[in-house]
C-alpha atoms as a PDB file:
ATOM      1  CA  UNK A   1       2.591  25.515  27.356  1.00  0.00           C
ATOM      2  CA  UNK A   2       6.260  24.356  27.736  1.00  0.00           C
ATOM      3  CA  UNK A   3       9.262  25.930  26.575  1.00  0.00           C
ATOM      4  CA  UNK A   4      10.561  26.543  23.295  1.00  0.00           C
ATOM      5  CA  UNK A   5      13.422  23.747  22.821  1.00  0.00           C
ATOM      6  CA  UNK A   6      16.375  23.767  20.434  1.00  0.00           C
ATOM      7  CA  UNK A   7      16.474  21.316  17.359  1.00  0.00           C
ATOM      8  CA  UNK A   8      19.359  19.653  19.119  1.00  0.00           C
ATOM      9  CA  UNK A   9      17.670  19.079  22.175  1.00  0.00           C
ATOM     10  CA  UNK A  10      14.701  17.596  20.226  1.00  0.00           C
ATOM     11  CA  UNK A  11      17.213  15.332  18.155  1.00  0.00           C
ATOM     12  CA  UNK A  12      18.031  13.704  21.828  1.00  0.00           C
ATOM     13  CA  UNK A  13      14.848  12.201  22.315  1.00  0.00           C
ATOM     14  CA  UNK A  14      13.720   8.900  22.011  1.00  0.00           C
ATOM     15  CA  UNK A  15      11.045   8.549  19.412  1.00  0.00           C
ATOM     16  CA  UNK A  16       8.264   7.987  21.985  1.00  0.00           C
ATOM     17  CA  UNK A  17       8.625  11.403  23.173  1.00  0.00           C
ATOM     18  CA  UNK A  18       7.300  12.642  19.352  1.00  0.00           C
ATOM     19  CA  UNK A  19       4.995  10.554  18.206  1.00  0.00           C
ATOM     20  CA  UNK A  20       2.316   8.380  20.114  1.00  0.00           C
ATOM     21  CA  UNK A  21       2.698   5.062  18.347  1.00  0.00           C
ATOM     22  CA  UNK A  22       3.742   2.158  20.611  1.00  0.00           C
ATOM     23  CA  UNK A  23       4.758  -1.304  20.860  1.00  0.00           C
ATOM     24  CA  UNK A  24       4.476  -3.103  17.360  1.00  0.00           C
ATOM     25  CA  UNK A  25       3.044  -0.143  15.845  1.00  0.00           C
ATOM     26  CA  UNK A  26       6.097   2.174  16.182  1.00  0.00           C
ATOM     27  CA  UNK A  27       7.578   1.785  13.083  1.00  0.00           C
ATOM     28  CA  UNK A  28      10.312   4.570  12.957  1.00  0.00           C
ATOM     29  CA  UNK A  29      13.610   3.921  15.644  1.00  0.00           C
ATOM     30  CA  UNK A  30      14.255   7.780  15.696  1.00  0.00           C
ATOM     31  CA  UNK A  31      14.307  11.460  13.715  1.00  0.00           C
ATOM     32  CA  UNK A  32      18.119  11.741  12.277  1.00  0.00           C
ATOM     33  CA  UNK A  33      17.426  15.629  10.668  1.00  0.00           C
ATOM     34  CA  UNK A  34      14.697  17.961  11.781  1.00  0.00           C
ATOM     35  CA  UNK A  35      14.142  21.283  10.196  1.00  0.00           C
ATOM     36  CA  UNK A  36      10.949  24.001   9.733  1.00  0.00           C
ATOM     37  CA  UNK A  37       9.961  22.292   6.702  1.00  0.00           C
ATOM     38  CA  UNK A  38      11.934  18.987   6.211  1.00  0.00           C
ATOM     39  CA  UNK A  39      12.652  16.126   8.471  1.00  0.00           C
ATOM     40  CA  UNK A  40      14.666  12.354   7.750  1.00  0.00           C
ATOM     41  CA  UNK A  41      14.101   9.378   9.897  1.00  0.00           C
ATOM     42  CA  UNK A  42      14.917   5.950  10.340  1.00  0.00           C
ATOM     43  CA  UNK A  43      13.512   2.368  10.177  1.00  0.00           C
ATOM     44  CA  UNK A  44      15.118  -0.636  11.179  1.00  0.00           C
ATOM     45  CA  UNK A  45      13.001  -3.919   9.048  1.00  0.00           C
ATOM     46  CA  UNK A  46      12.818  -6.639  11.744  1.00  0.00           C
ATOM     47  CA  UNK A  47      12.538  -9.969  10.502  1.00  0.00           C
ATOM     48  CA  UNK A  48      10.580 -11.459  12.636  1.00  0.00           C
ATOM     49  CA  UNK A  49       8.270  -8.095  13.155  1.00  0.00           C
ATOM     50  CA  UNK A  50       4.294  -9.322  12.859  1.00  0.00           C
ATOM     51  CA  UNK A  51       4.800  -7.845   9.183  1.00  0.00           C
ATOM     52  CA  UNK A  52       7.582 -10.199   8.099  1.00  0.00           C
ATOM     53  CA  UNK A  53       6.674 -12.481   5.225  1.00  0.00           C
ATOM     54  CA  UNK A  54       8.597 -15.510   4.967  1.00  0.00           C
ATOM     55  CA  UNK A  55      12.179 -13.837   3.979  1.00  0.00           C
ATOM     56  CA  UNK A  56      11.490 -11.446   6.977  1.00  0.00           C
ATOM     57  CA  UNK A  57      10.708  -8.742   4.615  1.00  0.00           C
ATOM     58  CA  UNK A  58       8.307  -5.527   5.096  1.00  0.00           C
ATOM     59  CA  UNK A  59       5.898  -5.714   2.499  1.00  0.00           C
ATOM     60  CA  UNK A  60       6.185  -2.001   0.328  1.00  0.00           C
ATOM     61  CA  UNK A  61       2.939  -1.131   1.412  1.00  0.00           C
ATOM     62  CA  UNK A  62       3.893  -0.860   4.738  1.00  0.00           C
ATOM     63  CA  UNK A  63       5.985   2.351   3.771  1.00  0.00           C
ATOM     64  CA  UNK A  64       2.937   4.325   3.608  1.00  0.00           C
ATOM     65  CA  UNK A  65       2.691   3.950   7.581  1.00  0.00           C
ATOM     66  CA  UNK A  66       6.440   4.245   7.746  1.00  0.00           C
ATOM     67  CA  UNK A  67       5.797   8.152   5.546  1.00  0.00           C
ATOM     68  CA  UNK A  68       2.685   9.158   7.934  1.00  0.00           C
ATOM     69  CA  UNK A  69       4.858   8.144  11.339  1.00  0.00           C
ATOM     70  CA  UNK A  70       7.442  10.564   9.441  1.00  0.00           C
ATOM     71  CA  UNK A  71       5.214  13.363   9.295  1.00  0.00           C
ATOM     72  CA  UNK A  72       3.362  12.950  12.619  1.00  0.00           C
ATOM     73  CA  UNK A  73       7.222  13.121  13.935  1.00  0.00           C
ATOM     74  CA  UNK A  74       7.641  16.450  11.853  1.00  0.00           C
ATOM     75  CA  UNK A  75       4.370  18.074  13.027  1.00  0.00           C
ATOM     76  CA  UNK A  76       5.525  17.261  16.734  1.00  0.00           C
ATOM     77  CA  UNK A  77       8.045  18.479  16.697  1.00  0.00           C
ATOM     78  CA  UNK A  78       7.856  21.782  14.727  1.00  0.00           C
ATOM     79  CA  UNK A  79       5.446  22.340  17.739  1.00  0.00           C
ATOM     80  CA  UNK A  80       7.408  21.235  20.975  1.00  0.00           C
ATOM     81  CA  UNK A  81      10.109  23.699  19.236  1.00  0.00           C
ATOM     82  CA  UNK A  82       8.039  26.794  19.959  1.00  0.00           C
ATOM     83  CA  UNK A  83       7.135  25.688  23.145  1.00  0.00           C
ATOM     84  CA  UNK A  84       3.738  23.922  22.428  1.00  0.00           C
ATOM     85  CA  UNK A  85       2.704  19.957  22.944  1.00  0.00           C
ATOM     86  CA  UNK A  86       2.474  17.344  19.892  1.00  0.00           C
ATOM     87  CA  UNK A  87      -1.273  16.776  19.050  1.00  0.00           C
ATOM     88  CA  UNK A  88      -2.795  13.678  17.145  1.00  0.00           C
ATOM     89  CA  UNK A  89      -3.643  14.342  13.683  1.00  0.00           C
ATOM     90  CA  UNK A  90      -4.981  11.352  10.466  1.00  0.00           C
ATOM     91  CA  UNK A  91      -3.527   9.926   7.580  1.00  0.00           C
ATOM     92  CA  UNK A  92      -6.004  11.341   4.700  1.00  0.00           C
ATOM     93  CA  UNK A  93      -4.083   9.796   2.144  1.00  0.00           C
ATOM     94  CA  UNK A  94      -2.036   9.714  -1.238  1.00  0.00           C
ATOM     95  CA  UNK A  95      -3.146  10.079  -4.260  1.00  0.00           C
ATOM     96  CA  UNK A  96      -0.052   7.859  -5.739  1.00  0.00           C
ATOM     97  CA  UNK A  97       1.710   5.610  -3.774  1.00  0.00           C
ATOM     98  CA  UNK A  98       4.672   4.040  -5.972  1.00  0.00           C
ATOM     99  CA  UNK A  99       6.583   1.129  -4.169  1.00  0.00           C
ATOM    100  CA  UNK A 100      10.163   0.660  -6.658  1.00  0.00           C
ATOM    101  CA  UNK A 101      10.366  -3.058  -5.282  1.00  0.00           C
ATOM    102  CA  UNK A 102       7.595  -5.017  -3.419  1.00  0.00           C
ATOM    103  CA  UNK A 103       9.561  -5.544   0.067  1.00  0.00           C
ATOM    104  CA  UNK A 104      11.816  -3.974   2.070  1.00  0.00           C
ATOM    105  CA  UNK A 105      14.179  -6.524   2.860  1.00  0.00           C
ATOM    106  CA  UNK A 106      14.711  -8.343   6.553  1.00  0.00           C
ATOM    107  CA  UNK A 107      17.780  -6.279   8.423  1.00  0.00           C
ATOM    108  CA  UNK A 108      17.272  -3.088   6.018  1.00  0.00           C
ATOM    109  CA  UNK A 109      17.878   0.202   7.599  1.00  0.00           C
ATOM    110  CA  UNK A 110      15.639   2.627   5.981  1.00  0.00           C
ATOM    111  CA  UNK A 111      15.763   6.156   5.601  1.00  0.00           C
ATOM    112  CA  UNK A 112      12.282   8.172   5.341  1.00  0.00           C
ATOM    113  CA  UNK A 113      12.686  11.732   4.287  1.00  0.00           C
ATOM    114  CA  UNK A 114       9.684  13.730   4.573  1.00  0.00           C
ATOM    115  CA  UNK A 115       9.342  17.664   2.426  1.00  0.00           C
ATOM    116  CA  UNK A 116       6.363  19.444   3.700  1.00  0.00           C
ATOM    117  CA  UNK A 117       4.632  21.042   0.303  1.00  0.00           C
ATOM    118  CA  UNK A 118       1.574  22.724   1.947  1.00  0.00           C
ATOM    119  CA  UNK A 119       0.258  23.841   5.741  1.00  0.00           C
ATOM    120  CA  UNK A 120      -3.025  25.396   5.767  1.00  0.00           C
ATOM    121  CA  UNK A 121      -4.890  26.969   9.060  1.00  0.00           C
ATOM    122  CA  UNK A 122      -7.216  24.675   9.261  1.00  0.00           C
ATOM    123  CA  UNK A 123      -4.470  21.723  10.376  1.00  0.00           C
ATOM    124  CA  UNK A 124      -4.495  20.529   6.618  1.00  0.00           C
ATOM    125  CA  UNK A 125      -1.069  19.334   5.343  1.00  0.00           C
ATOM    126  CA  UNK A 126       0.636  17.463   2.401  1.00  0.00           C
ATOM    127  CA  UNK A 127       3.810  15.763   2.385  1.00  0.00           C
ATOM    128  CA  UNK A 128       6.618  14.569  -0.151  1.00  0.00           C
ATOM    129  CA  UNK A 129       8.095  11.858   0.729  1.00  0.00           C
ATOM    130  CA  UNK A 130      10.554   9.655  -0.037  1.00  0.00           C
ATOM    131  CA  UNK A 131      12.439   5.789   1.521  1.00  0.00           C
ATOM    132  CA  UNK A 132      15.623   4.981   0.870  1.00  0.00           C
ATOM    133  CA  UNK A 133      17.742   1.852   1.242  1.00  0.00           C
ATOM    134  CA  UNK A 134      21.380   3.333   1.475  1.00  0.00           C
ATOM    135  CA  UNK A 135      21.319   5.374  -2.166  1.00  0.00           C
ATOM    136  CA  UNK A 136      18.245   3.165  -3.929  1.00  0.00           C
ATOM    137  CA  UNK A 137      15.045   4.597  -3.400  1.00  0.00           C
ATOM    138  CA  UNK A 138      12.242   2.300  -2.545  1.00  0.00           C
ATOM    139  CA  UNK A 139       9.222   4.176  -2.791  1.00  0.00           C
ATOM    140  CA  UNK A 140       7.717   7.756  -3.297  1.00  0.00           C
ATOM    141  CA  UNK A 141       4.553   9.151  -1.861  1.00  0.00           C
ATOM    142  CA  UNK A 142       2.464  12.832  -1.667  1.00  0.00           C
ATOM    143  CA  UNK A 143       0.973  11.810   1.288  1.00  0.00           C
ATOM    144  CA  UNK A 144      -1.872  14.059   2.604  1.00  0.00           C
ATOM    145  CA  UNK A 145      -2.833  14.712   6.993  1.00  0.00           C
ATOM    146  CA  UNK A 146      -5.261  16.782   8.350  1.00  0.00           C
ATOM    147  CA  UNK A 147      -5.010  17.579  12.547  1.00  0.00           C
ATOM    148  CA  UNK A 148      -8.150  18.660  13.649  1.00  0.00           C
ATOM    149  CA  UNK A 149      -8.033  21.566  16.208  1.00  0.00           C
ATOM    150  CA  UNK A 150     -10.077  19.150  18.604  1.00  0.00           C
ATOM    151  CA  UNK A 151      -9.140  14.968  17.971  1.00  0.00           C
ATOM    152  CA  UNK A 152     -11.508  14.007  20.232  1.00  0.00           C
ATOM    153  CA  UNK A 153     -15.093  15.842  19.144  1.00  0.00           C
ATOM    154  CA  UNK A 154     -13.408  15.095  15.164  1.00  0.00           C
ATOM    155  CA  UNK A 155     -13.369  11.429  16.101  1.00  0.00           C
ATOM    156  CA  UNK A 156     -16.488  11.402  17.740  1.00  0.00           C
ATOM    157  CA  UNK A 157     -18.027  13.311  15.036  1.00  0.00           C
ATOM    158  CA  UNK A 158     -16.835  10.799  12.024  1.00  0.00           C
ATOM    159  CA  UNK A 159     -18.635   8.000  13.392  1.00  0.00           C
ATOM    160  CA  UNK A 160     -22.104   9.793  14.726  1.00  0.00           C
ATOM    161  CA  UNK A 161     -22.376  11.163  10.584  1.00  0.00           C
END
């Protein structure tokens, strides 16, 4: 086990050091506000990302990814705060998704705020979450995760049943 780190400390690093999505699939630059049960990052659209249409936009759905990379960051770091290591967890799901606008457009900087609403034992956990676009929000999730207390024999066991 490492030790406990401040928030401020965890606010210095780079977004690879939370979460283990990389290259193209690193969605979220970095965590602006981390706290026990909230956290905001943010998301820089690239226009010429391999989800770009033709106005070099991020298509809404996309923000569902952009939500769960949010909430992996969250869970990371609630746990390298008391010392401990950030663990893989799955997207379960939302039951309502609503995208305000179809794309985020090319150049946006987006804001992903992220309320946790439950955190059971078992490594279940829901989510509220919102994107913003400066003051215009873009779309609004529950989104739902679940990190198994073993990744490995969970994985293993989902495609053996």
């Amino acid at each position: 086990m490492n030790e406990a780190r401040s928030i401020d400390e965890l606010l210095q690093l780079p977004i690879e050091a939370i979460i283990p999505h990389r290259g193209t699939m690193l969605l979220i630059d970095a965590v602006e506000t981390f706290g026990a049960d909230t956290l905001s990052a943010r998301a820089s659209v690239q226009a010429d990302a391999w989800y770009a249409d033709a106005q070099g936009a991020m298509p809404a759905w996309i923000g569902i990814e952009l939500m769960a990379q949010s909430i992996a960051a969250h869970i990371a770091l609630l746990a390298m705060r008391g010392g401990g290591e950030a663990r893989p967890g799955v997207l379960l799901g939302s039951r309502s998704y609503k995208a305000l606008q179809p794309s985020f457009a090319g150049g946006a900087r987006l804001r992903i705020h992220a309320s946790e609403l439950l955190r059971s034992e078992e490594g279940h956990g829901a989510y509220e979450c919102t994107i913003h676009d400066g003051d215009v929000c873009c779309a609004e999730a529950v989104i739902k995760v679940f990190q198994p207390p073993n990744f490995q024999s969970f994985i293993e066991g989902s495609f053996s049943s």
